[in-house]
Structure formats: structure tokens, C-alpha cells
N, C-alpha and C. Protein backbone atom coordinates (compact mmCIF):
# COMPACT_ATOMS: atom_id res chain seq x y z
N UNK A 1 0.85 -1.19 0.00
CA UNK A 1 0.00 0.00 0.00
C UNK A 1 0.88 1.24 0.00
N UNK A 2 0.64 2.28 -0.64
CA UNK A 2 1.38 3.24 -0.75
C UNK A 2 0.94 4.09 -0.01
N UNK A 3 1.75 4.71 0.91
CA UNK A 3 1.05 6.00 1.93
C UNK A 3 1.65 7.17 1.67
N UNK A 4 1.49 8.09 1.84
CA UNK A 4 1.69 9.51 1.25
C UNK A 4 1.40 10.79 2.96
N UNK A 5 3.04 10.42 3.45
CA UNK A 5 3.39 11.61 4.57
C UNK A 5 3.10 13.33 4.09
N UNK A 6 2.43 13.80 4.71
CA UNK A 6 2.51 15.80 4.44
C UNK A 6 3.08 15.60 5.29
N UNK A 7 3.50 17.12 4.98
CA UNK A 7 4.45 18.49 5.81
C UNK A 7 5.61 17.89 6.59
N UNK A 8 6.13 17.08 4.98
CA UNK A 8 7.49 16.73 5.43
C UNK A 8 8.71 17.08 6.69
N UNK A 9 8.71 18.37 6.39
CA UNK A 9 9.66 19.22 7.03
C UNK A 9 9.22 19.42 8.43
N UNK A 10 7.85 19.55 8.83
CA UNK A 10 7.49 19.63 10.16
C UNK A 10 7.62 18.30 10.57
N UNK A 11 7.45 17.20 10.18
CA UNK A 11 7.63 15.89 10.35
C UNK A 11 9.63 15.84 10.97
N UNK A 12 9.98 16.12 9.64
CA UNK A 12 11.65 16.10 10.13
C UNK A 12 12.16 16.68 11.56
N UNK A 13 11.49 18.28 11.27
CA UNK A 13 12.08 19.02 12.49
C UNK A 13 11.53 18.18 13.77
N UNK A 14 10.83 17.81 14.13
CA UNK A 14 9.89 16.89 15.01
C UNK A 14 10.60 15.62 15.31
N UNK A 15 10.95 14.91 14.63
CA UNK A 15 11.65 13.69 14.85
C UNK A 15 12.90 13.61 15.29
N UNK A 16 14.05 15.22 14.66
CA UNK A 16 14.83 15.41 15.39
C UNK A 16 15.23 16.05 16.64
N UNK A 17 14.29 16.73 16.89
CA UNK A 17 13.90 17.42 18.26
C UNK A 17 13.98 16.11 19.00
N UNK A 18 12.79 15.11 18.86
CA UNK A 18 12.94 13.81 19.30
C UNK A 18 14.37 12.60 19.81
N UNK A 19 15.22 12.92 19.25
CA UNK A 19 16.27 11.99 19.07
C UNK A 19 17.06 12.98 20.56
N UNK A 20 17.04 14.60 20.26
CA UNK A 20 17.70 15.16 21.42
C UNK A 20 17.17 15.17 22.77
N UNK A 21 16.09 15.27 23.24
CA UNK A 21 15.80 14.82 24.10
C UNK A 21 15.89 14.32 25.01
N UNK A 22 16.64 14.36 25.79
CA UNK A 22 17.08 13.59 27.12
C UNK A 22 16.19 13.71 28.00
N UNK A 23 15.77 12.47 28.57
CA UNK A 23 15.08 12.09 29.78
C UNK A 23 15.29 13.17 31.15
N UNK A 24 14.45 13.53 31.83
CA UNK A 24 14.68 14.98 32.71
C UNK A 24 14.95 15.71 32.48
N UNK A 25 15.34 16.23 30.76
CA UNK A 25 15.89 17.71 30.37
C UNK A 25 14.77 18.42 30.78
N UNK A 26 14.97 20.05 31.16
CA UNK A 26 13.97 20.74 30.83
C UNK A 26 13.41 21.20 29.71
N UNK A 27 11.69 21.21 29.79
CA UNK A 27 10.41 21.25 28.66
C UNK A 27 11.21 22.45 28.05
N UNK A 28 10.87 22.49 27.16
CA UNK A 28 10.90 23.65 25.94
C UNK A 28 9.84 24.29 25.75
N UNK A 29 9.34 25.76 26.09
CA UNK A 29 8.39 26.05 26.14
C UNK A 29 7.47 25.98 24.59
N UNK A 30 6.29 25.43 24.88
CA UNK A 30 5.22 25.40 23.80
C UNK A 30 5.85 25.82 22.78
N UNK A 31 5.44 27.27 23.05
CA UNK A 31 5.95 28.50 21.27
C UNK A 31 7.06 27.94 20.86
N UNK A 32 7.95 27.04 21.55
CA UNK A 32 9.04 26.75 20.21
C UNK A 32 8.70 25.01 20.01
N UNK A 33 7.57 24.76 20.03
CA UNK A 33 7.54 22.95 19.32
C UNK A 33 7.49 23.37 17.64
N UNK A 34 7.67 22.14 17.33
CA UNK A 34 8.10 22.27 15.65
C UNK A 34 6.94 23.09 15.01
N UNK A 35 5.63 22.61 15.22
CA UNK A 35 4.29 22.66 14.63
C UNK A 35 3.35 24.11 15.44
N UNK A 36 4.05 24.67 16.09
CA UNK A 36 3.41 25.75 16.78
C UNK A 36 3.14 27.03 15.24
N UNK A 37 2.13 27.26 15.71
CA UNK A 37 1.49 28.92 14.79
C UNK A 37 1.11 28.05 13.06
N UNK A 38 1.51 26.78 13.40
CA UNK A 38 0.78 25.94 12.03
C UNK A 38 -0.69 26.20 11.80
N UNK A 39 -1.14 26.34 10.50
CA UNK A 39 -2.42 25.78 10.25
C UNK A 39 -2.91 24.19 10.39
N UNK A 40 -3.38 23.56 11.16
CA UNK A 40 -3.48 22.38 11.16
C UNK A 40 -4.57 21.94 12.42
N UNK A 41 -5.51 21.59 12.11
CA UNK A 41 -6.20 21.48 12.89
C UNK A 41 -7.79 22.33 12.58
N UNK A 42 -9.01 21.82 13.39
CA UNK A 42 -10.21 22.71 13.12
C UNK A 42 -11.09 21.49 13.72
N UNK A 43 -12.40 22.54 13.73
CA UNK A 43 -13.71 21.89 14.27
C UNK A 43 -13.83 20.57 13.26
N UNK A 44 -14.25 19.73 14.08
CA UNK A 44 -15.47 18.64 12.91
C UNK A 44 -16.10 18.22 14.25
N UNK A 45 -17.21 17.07 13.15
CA UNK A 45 -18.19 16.45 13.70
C UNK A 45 -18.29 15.69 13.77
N UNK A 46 -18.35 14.27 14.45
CA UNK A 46 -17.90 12.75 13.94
C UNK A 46 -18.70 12.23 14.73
N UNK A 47 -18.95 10.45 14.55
CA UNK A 47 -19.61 9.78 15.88
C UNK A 47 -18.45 8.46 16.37
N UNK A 48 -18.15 8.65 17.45
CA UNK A 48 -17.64 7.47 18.16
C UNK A 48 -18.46 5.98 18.03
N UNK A 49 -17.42 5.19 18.43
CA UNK A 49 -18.08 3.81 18.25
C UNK A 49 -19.05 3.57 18.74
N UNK A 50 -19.46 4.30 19.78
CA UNK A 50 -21.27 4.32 20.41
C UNK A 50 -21.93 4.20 19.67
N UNK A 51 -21.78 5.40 18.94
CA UNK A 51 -23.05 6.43 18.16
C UNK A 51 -22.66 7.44 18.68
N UNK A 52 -21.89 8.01 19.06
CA UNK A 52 -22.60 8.79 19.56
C UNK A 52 -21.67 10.11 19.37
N UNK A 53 -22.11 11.47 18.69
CA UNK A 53 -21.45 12.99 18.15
C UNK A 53 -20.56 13.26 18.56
N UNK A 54 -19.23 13.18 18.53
CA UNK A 54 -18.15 13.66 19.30
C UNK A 54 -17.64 15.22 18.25
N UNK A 55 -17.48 16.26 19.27
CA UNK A 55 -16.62 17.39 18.48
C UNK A 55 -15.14 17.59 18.63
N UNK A 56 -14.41 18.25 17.85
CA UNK A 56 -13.20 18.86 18.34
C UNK A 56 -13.54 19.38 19.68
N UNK A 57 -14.15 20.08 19.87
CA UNK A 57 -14.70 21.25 21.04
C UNK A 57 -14.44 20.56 22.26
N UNK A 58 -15.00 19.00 22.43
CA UNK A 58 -15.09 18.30 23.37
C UNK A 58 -13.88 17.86 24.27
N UNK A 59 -12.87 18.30 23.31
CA UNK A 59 -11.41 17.38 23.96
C UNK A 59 -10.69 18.95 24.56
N UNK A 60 -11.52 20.40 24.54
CA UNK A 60 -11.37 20.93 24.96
C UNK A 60 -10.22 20.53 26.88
N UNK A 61 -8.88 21.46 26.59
CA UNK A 61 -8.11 20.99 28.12
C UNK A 61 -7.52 20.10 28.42
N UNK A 62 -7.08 18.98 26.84
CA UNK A 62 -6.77 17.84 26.39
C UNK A 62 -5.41 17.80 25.71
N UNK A 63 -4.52 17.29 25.93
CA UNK A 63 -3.85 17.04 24.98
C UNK A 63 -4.26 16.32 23.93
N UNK A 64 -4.12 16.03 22.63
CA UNK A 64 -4.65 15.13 21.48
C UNK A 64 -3.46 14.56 20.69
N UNK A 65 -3.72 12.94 20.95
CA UNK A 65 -3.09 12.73 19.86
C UNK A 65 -4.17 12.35 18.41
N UNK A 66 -3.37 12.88 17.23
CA UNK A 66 -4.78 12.76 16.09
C UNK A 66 -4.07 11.71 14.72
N UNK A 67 -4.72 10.35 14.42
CA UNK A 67 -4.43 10.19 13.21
C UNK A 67 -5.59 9.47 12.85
N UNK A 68 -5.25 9.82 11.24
CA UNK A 68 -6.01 9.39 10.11
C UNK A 68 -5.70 8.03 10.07
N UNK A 69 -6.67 7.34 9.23
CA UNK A 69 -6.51 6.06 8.69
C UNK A 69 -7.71 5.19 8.55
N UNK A 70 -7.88 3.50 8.45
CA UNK A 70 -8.65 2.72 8.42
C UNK A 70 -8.28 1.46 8.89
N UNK A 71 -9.44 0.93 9.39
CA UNK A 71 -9.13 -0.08 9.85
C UNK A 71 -9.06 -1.20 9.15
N UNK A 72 -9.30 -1.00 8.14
CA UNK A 72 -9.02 -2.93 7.16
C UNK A 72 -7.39 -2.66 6.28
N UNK A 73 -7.13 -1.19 7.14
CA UNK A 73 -5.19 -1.64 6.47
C UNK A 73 -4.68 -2.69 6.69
N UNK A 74 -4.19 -3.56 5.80
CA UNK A 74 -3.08 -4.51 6.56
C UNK A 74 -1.99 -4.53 7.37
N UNK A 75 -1.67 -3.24 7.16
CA UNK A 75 -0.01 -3.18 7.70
C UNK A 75 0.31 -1.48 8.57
N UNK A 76 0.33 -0.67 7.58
CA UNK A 76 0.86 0.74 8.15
C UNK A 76 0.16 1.17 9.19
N UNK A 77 -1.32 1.19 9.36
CA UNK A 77 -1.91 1.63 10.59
C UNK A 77 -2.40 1.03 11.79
N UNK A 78 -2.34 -0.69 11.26
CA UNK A 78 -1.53 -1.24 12.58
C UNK A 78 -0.61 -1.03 13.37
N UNK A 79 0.65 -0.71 12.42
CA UNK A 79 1.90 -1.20 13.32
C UNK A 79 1.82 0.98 13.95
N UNK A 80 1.09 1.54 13.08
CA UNK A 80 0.96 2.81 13.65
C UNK A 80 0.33 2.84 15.41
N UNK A 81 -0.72 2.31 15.09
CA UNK A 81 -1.38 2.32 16.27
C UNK A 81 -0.62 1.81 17.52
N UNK A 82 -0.05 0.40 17.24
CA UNK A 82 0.11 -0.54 17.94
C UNK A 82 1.55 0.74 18.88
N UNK A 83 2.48 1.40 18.28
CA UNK A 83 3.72 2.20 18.40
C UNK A 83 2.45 3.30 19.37
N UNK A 84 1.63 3.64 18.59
CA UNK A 84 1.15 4.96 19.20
C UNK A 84 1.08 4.54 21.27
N UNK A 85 0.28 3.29 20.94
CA UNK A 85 -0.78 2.70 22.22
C UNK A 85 0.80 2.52 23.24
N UNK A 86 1.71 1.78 22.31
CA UNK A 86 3.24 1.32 23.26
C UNK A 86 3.50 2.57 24.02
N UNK A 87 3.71 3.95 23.34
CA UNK A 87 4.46 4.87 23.35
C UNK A 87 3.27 5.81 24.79
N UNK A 88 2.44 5.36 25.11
CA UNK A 88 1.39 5.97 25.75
C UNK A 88 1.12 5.40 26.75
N UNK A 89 1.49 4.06 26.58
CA UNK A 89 1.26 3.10 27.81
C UNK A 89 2.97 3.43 28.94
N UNK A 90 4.14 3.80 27.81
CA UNK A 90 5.22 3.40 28.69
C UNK A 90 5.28 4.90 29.08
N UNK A 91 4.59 6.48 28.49
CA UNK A 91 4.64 7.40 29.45
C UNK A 91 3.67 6.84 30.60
N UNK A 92 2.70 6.29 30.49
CA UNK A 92 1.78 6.65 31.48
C UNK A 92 2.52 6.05 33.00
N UNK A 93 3.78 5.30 32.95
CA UNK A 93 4.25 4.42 33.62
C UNK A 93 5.07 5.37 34.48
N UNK A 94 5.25 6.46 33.85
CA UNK A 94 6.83 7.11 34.15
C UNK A 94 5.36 8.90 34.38
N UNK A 95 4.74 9.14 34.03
CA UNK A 95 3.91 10.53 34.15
C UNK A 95 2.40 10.11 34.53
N UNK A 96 2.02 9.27 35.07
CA UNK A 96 0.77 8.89 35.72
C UNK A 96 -0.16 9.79 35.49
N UNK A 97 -0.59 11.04 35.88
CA UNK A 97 -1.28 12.20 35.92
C UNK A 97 -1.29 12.85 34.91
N UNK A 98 -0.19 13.39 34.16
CA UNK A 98 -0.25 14.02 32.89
C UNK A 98 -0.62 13.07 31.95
N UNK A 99 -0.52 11.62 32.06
CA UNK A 99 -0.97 11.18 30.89
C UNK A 99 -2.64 10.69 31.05
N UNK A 100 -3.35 11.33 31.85
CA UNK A 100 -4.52 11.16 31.63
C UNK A 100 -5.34 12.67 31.22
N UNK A 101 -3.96 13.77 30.53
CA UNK A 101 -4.80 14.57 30.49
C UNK A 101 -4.30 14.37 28.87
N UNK A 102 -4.34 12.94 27.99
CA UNK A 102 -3.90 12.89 26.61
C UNK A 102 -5.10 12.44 26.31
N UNK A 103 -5.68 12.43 24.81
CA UNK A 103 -7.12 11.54 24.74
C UNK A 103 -6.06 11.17 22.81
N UNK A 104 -6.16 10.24 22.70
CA UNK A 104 -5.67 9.82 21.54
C UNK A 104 -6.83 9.62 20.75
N UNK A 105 -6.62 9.77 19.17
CA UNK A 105 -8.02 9.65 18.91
C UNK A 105 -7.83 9.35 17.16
N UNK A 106 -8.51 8.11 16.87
CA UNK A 106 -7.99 7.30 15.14
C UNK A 106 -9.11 8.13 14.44
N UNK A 107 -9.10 8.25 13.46
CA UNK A 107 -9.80 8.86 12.58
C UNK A 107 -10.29 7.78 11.15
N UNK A 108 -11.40 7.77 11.08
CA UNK A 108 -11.16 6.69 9.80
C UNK A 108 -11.25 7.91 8.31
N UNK A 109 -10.28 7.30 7.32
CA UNK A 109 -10.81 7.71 6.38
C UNK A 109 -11.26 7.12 5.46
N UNK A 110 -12.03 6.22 6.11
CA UNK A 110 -12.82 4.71 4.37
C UNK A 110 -13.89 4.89 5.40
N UNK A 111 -15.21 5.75 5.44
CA UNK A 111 -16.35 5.62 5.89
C UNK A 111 -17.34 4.72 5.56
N UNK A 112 -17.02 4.18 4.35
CA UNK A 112 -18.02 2.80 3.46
C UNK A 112 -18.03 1.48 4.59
N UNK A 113 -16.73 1.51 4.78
CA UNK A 113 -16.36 0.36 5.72
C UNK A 113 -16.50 0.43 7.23
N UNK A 114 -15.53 1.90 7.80
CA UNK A 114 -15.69 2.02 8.82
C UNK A 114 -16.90 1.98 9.30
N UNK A 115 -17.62 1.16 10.25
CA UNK A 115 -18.17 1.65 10.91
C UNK A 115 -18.05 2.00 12.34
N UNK A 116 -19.13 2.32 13.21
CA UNK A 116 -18.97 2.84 14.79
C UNK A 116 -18.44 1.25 15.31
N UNK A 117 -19.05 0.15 15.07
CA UNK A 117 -18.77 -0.71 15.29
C UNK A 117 -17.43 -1.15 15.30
N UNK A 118 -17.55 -1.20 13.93
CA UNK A 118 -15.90 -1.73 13.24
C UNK A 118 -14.87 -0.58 14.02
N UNK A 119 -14.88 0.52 14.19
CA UNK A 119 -13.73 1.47 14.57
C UNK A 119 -13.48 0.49 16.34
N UNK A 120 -14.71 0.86 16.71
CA UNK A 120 -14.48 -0.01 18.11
C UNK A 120 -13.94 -0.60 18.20
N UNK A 121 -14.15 -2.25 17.71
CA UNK A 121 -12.98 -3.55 17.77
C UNK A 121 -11.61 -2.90 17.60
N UNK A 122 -11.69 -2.30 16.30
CA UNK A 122 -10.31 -1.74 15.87
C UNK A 122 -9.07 -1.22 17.00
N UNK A 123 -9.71 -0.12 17.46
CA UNK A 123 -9.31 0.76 18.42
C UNK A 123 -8.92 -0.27 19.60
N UNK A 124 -9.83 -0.85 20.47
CA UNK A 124 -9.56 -1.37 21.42
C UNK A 124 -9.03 -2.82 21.42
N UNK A 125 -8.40 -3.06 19.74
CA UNK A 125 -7.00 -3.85 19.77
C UNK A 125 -5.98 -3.30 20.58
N UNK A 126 -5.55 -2.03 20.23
CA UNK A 126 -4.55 -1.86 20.38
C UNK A 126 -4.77 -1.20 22.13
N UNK A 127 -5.49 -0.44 22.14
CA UNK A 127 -5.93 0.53 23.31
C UNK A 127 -7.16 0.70 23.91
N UNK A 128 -7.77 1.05 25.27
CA UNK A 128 -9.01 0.95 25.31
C UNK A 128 -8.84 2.78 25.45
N UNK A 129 -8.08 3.30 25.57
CA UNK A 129 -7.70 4.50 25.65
C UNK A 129 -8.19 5.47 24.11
N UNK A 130 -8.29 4.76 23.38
CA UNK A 130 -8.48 5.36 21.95
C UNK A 130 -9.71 5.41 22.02
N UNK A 131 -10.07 6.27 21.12
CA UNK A 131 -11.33 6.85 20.87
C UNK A 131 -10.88 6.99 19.11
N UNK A 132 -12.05 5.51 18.10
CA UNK A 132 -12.10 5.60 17.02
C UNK A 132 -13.69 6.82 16.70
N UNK A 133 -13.21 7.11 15.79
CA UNK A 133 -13.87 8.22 14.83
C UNK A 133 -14.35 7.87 13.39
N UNK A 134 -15.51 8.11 13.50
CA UNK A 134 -15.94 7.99 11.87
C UNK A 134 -16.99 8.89 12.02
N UNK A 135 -17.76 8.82 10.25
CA UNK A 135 -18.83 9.77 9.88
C UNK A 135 -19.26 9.57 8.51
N UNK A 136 -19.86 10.79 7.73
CA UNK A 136 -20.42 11.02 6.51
C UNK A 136 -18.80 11.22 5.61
N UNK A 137 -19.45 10.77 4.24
CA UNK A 137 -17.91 11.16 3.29
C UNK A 137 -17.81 12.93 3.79
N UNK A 138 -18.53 13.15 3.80
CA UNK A 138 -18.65 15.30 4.13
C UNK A 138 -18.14 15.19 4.76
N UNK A 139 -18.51 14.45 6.28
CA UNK A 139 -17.73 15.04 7.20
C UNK A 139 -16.15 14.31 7.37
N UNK A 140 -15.93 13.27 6.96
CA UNK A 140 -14.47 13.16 6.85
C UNK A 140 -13.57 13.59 6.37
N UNK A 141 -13.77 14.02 5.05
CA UNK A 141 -12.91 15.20 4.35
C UNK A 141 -13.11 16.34 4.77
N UNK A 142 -14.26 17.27 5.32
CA UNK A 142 -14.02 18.26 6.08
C UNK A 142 -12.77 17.77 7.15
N UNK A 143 -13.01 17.55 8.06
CA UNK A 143 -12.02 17.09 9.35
C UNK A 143 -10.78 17.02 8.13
N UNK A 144 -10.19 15.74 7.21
CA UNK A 144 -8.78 15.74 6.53
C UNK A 144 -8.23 16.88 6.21
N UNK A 145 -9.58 17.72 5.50
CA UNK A 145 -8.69 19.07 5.00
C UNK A 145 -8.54 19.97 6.19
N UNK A 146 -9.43 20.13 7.53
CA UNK A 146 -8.58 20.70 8.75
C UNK A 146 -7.45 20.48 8.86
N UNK A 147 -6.81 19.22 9.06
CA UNK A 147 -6.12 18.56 9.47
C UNK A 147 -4.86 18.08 8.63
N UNK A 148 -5.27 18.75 7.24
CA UNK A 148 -3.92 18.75 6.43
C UNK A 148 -3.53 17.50 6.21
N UNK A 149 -5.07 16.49 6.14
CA UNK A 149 -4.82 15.15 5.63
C UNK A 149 -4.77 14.57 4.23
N UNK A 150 -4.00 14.27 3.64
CA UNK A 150 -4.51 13.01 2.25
C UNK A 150 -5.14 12.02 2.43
N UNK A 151 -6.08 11.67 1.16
CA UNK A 151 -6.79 10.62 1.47
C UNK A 151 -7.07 10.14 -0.09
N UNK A 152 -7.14 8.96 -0.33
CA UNK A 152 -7.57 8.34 -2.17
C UNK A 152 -8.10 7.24 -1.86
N UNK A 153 -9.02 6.47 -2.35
CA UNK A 153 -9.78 5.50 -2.51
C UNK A 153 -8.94 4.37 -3.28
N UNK A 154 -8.34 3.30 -2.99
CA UNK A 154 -7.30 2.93 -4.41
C UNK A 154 -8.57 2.01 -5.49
N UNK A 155 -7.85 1.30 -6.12
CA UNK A 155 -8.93 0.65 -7.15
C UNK A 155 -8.84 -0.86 -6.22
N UNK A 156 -10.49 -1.34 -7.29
CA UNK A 156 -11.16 -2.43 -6.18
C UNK A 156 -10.12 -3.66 -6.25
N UNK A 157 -9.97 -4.45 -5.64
CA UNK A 157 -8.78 -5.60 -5.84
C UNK A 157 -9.97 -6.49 -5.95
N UNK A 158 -9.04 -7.89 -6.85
CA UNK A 158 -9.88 -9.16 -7.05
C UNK A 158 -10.68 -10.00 -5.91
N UNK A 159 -11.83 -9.99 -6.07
CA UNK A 159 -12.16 -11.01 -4.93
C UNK A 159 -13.01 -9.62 -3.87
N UNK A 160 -12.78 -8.37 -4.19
CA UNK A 160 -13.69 -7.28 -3.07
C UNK A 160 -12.37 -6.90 -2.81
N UNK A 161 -12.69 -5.68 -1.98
CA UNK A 161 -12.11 -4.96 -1.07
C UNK A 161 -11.21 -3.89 -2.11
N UNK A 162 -10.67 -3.19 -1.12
CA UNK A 162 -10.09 -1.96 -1.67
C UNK A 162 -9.26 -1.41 -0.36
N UNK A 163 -7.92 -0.96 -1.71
CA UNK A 163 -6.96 0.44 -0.17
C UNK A 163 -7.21 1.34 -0.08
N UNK A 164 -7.11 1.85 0.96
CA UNK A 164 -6.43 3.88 0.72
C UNK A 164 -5.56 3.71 1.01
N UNK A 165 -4.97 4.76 0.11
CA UNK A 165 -3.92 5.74 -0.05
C UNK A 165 -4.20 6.98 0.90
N UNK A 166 -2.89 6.84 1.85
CA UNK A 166 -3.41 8.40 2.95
C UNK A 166 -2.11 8.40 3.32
N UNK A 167 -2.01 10.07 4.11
CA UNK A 167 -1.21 10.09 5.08
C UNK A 167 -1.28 9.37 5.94
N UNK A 168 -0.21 9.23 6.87
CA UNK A 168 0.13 8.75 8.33
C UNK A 168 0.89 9.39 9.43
N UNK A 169 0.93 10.67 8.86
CA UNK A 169 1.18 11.59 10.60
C UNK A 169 0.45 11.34 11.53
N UNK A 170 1.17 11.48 12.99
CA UNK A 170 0.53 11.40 13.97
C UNK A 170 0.96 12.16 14.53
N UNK A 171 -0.40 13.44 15.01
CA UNK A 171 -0.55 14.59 15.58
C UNK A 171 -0.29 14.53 16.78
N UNK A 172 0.27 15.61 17.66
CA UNK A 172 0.26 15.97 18.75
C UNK A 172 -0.19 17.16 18.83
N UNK A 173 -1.70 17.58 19.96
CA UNK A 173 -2.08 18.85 20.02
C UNK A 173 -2.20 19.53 21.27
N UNK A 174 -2.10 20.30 21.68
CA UNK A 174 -2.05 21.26 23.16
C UNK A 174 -3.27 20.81 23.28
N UNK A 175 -3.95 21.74 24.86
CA UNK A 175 -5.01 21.75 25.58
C UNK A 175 -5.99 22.96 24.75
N UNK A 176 -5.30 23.57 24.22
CA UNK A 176 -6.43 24.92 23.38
C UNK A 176 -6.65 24.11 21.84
N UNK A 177 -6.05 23.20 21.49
CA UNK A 177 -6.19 22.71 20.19
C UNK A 177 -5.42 23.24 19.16
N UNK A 178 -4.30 23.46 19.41
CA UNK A 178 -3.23 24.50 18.48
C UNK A 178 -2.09 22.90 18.51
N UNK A 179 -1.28 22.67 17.32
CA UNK A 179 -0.31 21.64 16.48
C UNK A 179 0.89 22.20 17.51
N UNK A 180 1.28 20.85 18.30
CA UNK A 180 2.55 21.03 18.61
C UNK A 180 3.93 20.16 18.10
N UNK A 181 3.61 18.97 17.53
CA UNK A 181 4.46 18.50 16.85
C UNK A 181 3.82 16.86 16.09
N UNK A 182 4.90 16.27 15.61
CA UNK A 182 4.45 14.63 15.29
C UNK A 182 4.89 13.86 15.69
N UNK A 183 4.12 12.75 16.33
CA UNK A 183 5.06 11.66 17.17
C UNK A 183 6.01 10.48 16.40
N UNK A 184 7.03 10.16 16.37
CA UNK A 184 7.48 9.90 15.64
C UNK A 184 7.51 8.36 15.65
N UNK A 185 6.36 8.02 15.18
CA UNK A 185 6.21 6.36 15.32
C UNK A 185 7.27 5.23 14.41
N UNK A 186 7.95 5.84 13.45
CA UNK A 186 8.56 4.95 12.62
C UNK A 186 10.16 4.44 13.69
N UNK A 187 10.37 5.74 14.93
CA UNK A 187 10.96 4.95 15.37
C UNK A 187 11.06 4.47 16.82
N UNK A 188 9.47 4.18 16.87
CA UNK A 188 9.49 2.97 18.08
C UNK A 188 8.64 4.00 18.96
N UNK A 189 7.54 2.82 19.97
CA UNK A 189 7.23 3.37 21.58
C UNK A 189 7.86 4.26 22.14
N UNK A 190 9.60 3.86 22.22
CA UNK A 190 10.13 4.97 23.10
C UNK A 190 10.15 6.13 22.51
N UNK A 191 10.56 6.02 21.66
CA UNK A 191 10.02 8.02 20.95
C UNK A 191 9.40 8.58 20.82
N UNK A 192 7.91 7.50 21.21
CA UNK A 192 6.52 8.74 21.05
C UNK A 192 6.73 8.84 22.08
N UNK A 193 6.97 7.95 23.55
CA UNK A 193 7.12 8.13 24.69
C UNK A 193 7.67 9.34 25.31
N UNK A 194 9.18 9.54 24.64
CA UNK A 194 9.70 10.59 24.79
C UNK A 194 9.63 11.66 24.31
N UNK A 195 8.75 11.57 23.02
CA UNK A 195 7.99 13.16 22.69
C UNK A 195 6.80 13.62 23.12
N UNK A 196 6.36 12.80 24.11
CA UNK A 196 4.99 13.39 24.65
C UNK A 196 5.62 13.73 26.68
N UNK A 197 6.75 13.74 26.77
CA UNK A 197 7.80 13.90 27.93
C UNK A 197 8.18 15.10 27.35
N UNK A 198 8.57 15.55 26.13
CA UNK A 198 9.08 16.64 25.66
C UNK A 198 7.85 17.82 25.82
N UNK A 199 6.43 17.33 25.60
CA UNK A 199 5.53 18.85 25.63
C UNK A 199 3.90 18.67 26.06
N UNK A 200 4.01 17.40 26.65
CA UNK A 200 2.85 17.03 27.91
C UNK A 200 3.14 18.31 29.01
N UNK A 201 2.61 18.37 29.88
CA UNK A 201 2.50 19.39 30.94
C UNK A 201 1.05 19.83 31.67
């Protein structure tokens, strides 16, 4: 499956911020994370695996982690998730309190398939901590283009089914809902670990 990363460069600066990092350094204030004064981010409207309306608005005082994807990927947004859930479980070990003020949260972008249902199972493979997301084709591409997502439908494969083609950033957002950087899942638990040590608070 072919996936297609944006905003390369905020991605880079982010990952290497990441690598410097030392355990007990002091935080770096907000205004200088990679993704600060970005466009990225905005209202939508979605329903959780309940049913039930969830807004941006709601995670109001939250840190967020945000990614796109689907759940009948084979490969990339598994091993995404699975890094995200590692990287969240081994802060929560080491920041007890601050990490319950994170709400992580999957986004589908194949609404045909996703459902409230299907996101559920999905999600609470990896985490019961996640909160899957779906909706109307409207409202998912509203939310992608907030969010400075790609998304393509690929063509149908033999036998049923079908890929997307999407990004795979994974957002990190303050408590007001403003982009503070990307967690850098390609290399490992401990680095999302240690980038959410870098601008949790």
C-alpha cells in the first residue's frame, strides 16, 4: 500500500527534536515545538463507536493525539497504532497524571467500511484508551482538509475490497487545540514516549 506523509519538514524538524531529548531535560516552552502557529487542525463532527457525536470542542483541556486512517489496512496503521498505544502506555508508567490529560483519537478515512462498530474492535486492539472516529464522506474530508490530511480510494482488488492511499502523521495537540508537533512512530514506543515527555505538561 502506498502511503503519502505531508508536511514533510514539520515531520523532520519533530523527529529530530525527538532523538535530542534527554530524559529529565527541561520542557521547551510550547511557542518553540516544531508545529506551533501551524495551520493544522479545526472543528469537525464525527460519531464514536457508540453512536454517539463527538466534536473537536469536546477534547477541549486535552492534549490530542490525532491520526487518520482505516481499519481494514493490513499493515501501516496497525503497526501505527500498535507504536502509538506502546508509546502511551510506557509514558503513562513514568507521568501517571499528565498522561490522563492525553485523549488519543484514530480517525477513519474509508467511511463505506468504517463503521462505529468496526472502529471499536479496531481501536480497542490496540488501546481501550483510543477513541475511534468515523462519519459522513462530508464530514471526513471536512475534518482531513482541517487537518492537512490526504486521502484516495485505491482501485477495487480481485475477490472485493479496496486500499487507501493516505497520510500517516501522527498529531500531537495542546489543551487549546493548536499543532505542537508529530510523534514519531517509525521509530518505536520509546520516541513517542519521549515526545509526549518533551511537551505534555
Amino acid at each position: 500500500m502506498m502511503i503519502r506523509s505531508t508536511l514533510f519538514a514539520f515531520a523532520a524538524a519533530t523527529l529530530l527534536a525527538s532523538c535530542n531529548f534527554a530524559a529529565g531535560a527541561p520542557q521547551p516552552p510550547l511557542t518553540e515545538a516544531p508545529l506551533a502557529g501551524a495551520d493544522i487542525g479545526g472543528p469537525f463532527e464525527l460519531t464514536n463507536s457508540a453512536g454517539e457525536t463527538v466534536r473537536w470542542a469536546d477534547f477541549s483541556g486535552k492534549f490530542r493525539i490525532v491520526y487518520f486512517g482505516f481499519a481494514y489496512c493490513p499493515d501501516i496503521c496497525p503497526t501505527d497504532m500498535s507504536r502509538i498505544a506502546g508509546g502511551l502506555a510506557q509514558y503513562q508508567k513514568t507521568h501517571p497524571e499528565l498522561a490522563e490529560t492525553i485523549q488519543p483519537m484514530f480517525i477513519s478515512i474509508d467511511p463505506e467500511r468504517d463503521t462505529p462498530e468496526v472502529l471499536g474492535q479496531f481501536t480497542s486492539a490496540f488501546s481501550d484508551d483510543i477513541i475511534g472516529l468515523t462519519g459522513t464522506p462530508e464530514q471526513i474530508k471536512q475534518a482531513a482538509d482541517h487537518f492537512k490530511v490526504f486521502y484516495s480510494r485505491g482501485e477495487d482488488q480481485p475477490g472485493g475490497g479496496y486500499l487507501m492511499d493516505h497520510s500517516n502523521i501522527v498529531y500531537l495537540f495542546g489543551p487549546t487545540g493548536d499543532p505542537l508537533a508529530t510523534l514519531p512512530t517509525d521509530q518505536g514506543p520509546e520516541a513517542v514516549a519521549a515526545e509526549l515527555a518533551k511537551w505534555v505538561r
